[in-house]
N, C-alpha and C. Protein backbone atom coordinates (compact mmCIF):
# COMPACT_ATOMS: atom_id res chain seq x y z
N UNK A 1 13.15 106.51 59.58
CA UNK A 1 13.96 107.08 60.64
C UNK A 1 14.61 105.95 61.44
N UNK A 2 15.64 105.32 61.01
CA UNK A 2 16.28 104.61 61.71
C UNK A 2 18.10 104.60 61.61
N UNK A 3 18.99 104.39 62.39
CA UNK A 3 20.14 104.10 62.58
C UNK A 3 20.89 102.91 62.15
N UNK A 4 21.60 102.73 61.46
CA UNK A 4 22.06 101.30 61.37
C UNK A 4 23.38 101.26 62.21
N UNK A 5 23.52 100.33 62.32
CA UNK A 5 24.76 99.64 63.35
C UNK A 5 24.86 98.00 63.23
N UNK A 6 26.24 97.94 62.89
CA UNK A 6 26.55 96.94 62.65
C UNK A 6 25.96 96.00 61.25
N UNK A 7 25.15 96.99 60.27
CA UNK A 7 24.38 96.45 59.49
C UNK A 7 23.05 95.73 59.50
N UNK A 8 22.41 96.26 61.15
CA UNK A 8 21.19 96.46 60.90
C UNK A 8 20.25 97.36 61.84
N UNK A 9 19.39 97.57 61.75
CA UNK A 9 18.38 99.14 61.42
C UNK A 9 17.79 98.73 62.83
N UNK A 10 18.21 100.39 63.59
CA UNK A 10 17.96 100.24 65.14
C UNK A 10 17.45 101.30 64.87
N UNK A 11 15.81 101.36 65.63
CA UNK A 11 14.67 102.35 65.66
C UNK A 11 15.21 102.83 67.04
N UNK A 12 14.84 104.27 67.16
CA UNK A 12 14.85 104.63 68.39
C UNK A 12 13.69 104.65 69.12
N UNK A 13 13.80 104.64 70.44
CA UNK A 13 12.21 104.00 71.54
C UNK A 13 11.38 105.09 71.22
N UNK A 14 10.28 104.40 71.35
CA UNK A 14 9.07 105.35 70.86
C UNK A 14 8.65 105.76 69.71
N UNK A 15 9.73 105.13 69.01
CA UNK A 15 9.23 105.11 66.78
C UNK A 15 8.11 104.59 67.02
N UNK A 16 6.83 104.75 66.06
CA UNK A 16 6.10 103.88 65.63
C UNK A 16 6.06 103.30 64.29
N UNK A 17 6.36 102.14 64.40
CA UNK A 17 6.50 101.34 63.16
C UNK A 17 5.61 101.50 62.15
N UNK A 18 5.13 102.27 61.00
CA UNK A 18 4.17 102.45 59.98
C UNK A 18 5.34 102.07 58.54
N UNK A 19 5.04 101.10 58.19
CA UNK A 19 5.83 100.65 57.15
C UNK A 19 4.86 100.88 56.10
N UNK A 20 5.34 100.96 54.81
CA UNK A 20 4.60 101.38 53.60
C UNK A 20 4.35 100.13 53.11
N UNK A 21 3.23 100.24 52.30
CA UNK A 21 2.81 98.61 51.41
C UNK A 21 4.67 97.85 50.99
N UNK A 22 5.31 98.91 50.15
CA UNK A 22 6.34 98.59 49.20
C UNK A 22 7.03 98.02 50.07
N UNK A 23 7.52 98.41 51.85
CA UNK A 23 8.39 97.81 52.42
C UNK A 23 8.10 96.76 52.67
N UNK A 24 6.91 96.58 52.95
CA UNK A 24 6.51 95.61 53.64
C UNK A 24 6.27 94.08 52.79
N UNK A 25 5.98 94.57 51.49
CA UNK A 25 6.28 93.84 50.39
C UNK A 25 7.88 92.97 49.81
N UNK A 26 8.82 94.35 50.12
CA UNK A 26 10.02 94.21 49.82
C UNK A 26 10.44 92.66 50.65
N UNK A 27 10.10 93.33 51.78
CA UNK A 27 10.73 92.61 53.20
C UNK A 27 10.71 90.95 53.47
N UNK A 28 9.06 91.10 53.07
CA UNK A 28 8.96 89.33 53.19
C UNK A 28 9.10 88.84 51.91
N UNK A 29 9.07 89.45 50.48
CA UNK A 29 9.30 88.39 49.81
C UNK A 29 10.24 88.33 49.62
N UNK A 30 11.70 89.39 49.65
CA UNK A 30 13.24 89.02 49.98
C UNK A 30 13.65 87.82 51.20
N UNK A 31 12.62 87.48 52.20
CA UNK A 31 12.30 86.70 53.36
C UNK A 31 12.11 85.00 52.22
N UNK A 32 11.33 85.30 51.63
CA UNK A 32 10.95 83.98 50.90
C UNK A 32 11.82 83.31 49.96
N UNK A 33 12.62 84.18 49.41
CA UNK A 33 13.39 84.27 48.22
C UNK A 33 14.50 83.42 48.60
């Protein structure tokens, strides 16, 4: 559940961040890469 703007991903207040293994996976090793 998030919005993008400007090409990147704006939570609205009060989301709680529960990211799945896969994202969280995705995220940093695209980070490392």
């Amino acid at each position: 559940m998030s919005i993008s703007v400007n090409g990147q991903s704006v939570v609205p207040p009060g989301f709680r961040f529960h990211p799945t293994e896969e994202e969280l996976l995705t995220y940093y090793l695209a980070k490392k890469v």
